[in-house]
PDB file of N, CA and C in Angstrom:
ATOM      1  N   UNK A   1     -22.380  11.000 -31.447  1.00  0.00           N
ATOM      2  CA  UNK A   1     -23.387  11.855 -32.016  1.00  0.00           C
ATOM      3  C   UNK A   1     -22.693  12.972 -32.784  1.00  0.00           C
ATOM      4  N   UNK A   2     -22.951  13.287 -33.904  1.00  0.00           N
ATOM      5  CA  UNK A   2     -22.599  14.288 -34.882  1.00  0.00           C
ATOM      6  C   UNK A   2     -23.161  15.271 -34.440  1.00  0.00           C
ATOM      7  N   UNK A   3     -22.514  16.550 -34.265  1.00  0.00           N
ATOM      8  CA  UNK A   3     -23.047  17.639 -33.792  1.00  0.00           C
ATOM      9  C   UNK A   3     -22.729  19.079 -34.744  1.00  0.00           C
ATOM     10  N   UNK A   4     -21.619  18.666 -35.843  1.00  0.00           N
ATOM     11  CA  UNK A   4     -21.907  19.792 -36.373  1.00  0.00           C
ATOM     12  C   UNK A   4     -20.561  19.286 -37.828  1.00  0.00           C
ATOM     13  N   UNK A   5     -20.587  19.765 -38.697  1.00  0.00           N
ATOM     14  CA  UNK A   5     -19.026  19.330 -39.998  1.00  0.00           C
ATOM     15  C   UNK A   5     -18.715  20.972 -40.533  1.00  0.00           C
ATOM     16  N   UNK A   6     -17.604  20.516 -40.843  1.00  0.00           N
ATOM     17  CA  UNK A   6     -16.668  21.890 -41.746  1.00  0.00           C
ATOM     18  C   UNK A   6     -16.639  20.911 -43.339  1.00  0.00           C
ATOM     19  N   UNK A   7     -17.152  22.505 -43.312  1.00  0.00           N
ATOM     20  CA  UNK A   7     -17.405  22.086 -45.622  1.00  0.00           C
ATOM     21  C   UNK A   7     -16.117  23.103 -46.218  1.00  0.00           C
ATOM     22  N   UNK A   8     -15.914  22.383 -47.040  1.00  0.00           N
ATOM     23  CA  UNK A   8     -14.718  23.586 -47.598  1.00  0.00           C
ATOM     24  C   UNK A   8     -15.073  23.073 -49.070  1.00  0.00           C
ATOM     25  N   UNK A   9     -15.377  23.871 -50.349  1.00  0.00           N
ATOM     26  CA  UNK A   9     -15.173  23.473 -51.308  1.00  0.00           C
ATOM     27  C   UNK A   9     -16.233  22.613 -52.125  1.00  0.00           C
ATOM     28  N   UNK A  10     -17.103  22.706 -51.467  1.00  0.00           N
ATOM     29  CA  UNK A  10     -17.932  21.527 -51.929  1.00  0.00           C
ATOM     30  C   UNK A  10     -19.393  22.401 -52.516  1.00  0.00           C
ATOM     31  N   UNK A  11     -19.622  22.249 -53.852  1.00  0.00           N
ATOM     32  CA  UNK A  11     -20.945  22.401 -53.838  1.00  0.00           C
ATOM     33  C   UNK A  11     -20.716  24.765 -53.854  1.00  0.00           C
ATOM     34  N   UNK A  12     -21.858  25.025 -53.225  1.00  0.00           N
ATOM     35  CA  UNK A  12     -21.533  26.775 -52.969  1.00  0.00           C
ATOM     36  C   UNK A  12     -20.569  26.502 -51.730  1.00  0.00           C
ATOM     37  N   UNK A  13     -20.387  25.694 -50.649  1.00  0.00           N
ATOM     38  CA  UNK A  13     -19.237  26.221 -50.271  1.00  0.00           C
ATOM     39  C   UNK A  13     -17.915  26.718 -50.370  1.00  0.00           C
ATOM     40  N   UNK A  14     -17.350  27.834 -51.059  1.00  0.00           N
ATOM     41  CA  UNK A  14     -16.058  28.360 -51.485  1.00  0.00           C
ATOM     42  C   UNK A  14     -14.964  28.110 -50.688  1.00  0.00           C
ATOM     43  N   UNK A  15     -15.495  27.855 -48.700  1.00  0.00           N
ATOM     44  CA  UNK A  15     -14.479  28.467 -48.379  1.00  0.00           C
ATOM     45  C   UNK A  15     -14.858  27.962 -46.956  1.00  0.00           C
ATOM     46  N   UNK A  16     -13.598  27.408 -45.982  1.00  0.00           N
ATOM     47  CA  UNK A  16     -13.923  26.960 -45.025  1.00  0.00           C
ATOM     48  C   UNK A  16     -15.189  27.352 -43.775  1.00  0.00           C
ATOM     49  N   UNK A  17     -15.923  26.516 -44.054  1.00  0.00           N
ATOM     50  CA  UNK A  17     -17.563  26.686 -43.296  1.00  0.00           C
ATOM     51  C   UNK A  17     -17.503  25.741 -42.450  1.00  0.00           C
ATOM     52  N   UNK A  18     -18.197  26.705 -41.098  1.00  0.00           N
ATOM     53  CA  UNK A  18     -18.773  25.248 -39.941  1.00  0.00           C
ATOM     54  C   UNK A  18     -19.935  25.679 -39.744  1.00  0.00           C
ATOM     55  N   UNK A  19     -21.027  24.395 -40.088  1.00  0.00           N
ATOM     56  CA  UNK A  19     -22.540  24.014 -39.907  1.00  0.00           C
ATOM     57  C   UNK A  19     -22.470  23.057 -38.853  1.00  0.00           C
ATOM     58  N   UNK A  20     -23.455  24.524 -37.764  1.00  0.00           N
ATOM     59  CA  UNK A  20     -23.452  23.673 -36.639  1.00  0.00           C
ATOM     60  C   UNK A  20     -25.121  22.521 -36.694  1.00  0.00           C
ATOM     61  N   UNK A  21     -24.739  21.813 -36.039  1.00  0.00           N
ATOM     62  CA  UNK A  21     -25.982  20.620 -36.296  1.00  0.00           C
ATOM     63  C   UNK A  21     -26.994  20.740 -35.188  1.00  0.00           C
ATOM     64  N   UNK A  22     -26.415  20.895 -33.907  1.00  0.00           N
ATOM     65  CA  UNK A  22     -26.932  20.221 -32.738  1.00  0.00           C
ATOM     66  C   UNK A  22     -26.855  21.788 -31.728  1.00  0.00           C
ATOM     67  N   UNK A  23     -27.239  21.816 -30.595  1.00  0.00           N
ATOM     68  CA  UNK A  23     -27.312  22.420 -29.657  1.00  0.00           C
ATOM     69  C   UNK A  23     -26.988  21.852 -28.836  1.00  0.00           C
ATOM     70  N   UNK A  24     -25.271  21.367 -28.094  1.00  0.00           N
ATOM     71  CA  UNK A  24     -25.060  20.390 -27.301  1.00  0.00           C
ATOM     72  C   UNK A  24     -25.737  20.177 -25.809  1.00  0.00           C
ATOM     73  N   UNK A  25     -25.817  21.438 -25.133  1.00  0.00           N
ATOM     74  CA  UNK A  25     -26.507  21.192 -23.996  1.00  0.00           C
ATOM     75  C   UNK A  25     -28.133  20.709 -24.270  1.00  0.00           C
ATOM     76  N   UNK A  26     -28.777  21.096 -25.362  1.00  0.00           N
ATOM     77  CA  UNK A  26     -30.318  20.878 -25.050  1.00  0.00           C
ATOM     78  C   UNK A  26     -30.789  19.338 -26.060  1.00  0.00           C
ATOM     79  N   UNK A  27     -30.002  18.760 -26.764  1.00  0.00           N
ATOM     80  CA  UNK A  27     -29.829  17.786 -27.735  1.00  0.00           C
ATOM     81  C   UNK A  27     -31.120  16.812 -27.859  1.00  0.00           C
ATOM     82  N   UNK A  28     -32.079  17.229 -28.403  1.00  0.00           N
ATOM     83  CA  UNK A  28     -33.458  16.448 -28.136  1.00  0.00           C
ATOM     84  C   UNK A  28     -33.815  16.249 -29.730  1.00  0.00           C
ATOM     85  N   UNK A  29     -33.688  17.675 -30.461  1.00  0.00           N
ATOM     86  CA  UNK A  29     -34.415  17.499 -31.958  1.00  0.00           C
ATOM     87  C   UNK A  29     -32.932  18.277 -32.877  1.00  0.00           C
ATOM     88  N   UNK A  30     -33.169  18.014 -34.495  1.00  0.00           N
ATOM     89  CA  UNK A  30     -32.128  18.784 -34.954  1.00  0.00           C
ATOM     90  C   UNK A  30     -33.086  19.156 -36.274  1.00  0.00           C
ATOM     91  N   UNK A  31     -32.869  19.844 -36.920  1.00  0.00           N
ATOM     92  CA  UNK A  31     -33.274  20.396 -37.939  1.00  0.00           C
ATOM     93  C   UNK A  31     -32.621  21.993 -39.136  1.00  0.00           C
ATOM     94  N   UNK A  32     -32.533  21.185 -40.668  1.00  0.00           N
ATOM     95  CA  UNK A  32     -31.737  22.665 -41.255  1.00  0.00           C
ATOM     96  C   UNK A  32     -32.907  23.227 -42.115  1.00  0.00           C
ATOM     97  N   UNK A  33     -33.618  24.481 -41.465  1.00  0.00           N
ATOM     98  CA  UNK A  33     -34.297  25.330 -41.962  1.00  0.00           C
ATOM     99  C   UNK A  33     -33.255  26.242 -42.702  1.00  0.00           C
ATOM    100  N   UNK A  34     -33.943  26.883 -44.126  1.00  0.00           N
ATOM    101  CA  UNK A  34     -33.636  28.005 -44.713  1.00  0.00           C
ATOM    102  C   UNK A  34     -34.797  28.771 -46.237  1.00  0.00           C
ATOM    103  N   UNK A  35     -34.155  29.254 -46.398  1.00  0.00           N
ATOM    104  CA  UNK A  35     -34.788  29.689 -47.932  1.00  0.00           C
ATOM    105  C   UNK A  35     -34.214  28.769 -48.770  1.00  0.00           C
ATOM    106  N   UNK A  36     -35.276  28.810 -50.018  1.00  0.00           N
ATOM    107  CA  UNK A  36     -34.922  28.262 -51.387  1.00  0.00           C
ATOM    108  C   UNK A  36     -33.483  28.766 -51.732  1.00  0.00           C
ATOM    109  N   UNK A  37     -32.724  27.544 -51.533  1.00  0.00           N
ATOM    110  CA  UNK A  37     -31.221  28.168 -52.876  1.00  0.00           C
ATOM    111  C   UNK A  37     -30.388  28.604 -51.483  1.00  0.00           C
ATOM    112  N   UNK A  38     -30.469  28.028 -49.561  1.00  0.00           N
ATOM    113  CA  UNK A  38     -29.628  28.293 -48.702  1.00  0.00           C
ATOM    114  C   UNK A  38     -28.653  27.394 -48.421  1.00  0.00           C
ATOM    115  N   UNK A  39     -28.586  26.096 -49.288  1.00  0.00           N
ATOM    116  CA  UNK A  39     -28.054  25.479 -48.981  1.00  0.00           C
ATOM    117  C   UNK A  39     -28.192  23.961 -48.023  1.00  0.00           C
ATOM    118  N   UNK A  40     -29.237  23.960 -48.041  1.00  0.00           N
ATOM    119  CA  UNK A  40     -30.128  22.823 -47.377  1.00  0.00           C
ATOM    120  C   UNK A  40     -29.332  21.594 -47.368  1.00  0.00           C
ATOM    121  N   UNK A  41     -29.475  21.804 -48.745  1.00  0.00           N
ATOM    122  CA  UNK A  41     -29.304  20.082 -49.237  1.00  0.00           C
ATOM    123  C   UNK A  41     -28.014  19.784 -49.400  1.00  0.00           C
ATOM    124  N   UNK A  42     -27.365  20.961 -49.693  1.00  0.00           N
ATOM    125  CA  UNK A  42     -25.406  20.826 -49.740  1.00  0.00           C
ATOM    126  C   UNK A  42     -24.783  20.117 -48.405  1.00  0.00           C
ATOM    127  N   UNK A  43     -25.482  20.781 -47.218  1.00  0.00           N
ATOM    128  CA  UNK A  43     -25.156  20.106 -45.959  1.00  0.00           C
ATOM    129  C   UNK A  43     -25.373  18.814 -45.822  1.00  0.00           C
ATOM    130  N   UNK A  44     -26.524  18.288 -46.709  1.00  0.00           N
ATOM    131  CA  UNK A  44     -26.611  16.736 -46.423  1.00  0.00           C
ATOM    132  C   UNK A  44     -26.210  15.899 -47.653  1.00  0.00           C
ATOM    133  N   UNK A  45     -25.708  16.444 -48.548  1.00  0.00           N
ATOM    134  CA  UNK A  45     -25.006  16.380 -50.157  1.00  0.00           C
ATOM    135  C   UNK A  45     -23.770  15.766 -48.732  1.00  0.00           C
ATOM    136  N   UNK A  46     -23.023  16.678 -48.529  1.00  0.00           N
ATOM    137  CA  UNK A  46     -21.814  17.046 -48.210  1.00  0.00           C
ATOM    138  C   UNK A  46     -21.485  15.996 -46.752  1.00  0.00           C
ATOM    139  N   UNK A  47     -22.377  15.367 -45.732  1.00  0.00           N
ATOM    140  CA  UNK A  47     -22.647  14.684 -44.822  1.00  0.00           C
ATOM    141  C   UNK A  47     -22.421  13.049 -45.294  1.00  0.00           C
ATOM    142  N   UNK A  48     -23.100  12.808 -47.009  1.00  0.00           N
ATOM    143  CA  UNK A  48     -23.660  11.953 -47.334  1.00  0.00           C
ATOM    144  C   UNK A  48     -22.286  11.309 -47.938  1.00  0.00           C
ATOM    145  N   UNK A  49     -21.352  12.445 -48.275  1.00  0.00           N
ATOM    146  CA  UNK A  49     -19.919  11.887 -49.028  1.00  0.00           C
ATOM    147  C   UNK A  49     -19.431  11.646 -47.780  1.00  0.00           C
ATOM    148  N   UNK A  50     -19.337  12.524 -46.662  1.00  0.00           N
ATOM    149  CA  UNK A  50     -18.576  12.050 -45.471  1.00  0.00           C
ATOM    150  C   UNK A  50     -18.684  10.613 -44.842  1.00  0.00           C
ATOM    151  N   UNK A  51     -19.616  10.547 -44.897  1.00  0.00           N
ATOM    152  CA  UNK A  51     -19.938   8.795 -44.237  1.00  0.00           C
ATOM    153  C   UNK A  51     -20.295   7.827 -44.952  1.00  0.00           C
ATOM    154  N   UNK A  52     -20.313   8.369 -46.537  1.00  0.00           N
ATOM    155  CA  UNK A  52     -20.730   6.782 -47.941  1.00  0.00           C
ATOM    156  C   UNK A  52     -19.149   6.929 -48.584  1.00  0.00           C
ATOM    157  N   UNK A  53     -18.558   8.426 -48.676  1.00  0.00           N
ATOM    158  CA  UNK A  53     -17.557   8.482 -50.098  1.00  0.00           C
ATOM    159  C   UNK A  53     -18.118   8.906 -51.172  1.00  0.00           C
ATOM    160  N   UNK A  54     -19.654   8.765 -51.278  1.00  0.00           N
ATOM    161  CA  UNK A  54     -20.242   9.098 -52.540  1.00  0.00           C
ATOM    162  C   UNK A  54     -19.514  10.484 -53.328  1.00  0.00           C
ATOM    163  N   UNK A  55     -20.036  10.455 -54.093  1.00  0.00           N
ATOM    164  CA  UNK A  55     -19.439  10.943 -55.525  1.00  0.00           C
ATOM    165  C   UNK A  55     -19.057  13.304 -54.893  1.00  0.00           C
ATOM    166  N   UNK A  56     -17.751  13.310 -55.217  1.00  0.00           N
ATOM    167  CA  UNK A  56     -17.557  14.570 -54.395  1.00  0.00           C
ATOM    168  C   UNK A  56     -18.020  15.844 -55.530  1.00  0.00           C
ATOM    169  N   UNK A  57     -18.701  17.036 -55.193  1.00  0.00           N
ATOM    170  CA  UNK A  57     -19.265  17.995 -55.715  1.00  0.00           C
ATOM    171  C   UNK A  57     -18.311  19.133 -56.182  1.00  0.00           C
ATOM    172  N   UNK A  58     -17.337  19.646 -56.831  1.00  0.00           N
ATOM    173  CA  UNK A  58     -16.442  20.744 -56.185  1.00  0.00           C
ATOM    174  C   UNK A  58     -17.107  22.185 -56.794  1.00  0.00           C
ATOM    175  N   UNK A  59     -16.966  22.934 -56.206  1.00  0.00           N
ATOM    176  CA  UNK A  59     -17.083  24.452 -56.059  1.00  0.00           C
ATOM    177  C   UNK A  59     -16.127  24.375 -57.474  1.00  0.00           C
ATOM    178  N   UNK A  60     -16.504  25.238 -58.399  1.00  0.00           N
ATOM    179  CA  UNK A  60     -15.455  25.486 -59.580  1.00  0.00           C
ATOM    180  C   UNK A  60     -15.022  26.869 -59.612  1.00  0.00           C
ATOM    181  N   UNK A  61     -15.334  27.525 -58.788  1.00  0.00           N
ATOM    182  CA  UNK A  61     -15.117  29.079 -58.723  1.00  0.00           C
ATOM    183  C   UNK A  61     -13.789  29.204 -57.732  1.00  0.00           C
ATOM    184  N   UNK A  62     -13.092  28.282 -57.025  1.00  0.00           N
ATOM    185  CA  UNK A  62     -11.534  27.953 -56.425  1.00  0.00           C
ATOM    186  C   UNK A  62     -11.327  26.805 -56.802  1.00  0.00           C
ATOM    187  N   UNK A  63     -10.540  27.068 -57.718  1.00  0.00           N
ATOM    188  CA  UNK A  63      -9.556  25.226 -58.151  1.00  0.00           C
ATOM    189  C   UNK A  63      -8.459  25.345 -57.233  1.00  0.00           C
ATOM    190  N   UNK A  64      -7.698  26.005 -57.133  1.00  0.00           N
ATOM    191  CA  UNK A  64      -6.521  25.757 -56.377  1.00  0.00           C
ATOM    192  C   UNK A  64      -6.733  25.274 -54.743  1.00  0.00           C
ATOM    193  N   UNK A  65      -8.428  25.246 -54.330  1.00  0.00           N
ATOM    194  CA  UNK A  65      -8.461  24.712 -52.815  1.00  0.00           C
ATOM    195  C   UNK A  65      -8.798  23.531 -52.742  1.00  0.00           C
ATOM    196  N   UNK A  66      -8.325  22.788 -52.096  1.00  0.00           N
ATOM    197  CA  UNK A  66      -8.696  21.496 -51.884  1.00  0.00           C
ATOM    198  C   UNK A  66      -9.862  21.123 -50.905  1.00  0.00           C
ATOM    199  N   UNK A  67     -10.892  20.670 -51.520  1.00  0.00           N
ATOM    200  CA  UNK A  67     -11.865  20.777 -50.817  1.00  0.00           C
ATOM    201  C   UNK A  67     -12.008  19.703 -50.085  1.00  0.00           C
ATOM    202  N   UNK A  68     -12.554  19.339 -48.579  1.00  0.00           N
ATOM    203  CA  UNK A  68     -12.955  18.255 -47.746  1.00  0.00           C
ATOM    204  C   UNK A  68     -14.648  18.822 -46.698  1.00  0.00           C
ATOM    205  N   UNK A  69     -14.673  17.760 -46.410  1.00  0.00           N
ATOM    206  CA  UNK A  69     -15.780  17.593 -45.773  1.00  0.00           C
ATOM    207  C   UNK A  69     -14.868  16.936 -43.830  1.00  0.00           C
ATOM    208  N   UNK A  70     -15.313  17.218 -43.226  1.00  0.00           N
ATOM    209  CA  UNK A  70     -14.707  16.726 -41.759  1.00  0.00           C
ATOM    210  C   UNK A  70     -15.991  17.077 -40.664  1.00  0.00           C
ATOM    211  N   UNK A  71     -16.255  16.235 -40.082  1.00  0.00           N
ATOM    212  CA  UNK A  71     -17.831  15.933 -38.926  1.00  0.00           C
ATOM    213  C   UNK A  71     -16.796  16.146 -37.769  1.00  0.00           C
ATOM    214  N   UNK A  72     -17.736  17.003 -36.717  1.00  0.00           N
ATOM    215  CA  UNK A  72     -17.251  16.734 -35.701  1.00  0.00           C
ATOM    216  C   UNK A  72     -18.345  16.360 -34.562  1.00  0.00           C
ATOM    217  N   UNK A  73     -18.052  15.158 -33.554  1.00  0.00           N
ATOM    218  CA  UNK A  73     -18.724  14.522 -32.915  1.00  0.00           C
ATOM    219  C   UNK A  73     -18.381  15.077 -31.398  1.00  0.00           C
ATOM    220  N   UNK A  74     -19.984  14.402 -30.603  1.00  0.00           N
ATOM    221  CA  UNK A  74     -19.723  14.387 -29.103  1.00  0.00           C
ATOM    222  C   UNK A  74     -19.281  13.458 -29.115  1.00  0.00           C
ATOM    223  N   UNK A  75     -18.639  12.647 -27.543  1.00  0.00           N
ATOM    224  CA  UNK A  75     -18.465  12.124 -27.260  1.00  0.00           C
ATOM    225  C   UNK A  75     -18.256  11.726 -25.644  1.00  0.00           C
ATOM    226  N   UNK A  76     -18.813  10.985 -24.990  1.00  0.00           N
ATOM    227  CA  UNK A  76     -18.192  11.078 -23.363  1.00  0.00           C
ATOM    228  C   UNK A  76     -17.140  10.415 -22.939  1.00  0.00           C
ATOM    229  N   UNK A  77     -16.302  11.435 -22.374  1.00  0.00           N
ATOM    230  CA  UNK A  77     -15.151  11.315 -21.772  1.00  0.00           C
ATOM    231  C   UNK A  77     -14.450   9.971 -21.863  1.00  0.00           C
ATOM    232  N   UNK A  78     -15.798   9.358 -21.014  1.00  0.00           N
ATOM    233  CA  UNK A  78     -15.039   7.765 -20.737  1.00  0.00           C
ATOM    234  C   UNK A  78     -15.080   6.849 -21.177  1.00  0.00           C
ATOM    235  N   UNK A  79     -15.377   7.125 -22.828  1.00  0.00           N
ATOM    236  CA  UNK A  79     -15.511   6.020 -23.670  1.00  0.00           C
ATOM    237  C   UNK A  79     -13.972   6.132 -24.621  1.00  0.00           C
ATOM    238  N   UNK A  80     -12.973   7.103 -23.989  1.00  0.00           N
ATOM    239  CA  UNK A  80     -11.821   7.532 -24.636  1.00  0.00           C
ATOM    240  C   UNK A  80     -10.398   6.832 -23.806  1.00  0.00           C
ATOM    241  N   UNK A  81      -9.824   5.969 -24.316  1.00  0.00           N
ATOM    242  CA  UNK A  81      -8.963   4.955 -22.974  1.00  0.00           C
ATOM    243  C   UNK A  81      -7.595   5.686 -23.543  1.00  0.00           C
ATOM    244  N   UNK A  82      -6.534   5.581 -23.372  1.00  0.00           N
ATOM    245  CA  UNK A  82      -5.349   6.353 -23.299  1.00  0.00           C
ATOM    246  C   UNK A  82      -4.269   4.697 -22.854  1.00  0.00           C
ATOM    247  N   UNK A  83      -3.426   4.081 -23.651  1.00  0.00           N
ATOM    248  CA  UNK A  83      -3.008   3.164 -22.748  1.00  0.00           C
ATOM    249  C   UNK A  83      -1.417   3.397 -23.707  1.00  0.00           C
TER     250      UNK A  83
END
């Protein structure tokens, strides 16, 4: 389960951002409320390259940063083997 990604560069993100997704202990509903022009859709712009590749957005106001997208997931314990 995806619970939250770091945007860097993408879109208005300038600059390393973490959008949290989820509320891990209460995990029932998720939802990104904001105002017109908060960024709504960048988060799922930015979600949509993470898991298709689709076509990347860059922030033009920092060229010199390299921008990525990176999800970070739950996971339980014991689905993680070590051998």
């Amino acid at each position: 389960m995806i619970i939250g990604c770091f945007i860097n560069n993408f879109k208005s993100y300038s600059s390393s951002d973490y959008v949290n997704l989820a509320n891990i202990s209460k995990i029932k509903f998720s939802a990104i409320i904001g105002n017109n022009g908060a960024g709504k859709s960048t988060i799922l712009e930015a979600l949509n390259y993470f898991f298709k590749q689709s076509d990347w957005i860059e922030n033009n106001e920092n060229q010199r940063v390299e921008g990525y997208v990176s999800g970070v997931f739950k996971i339980k314990k014991t689905v993680l083997t070590f051998g």
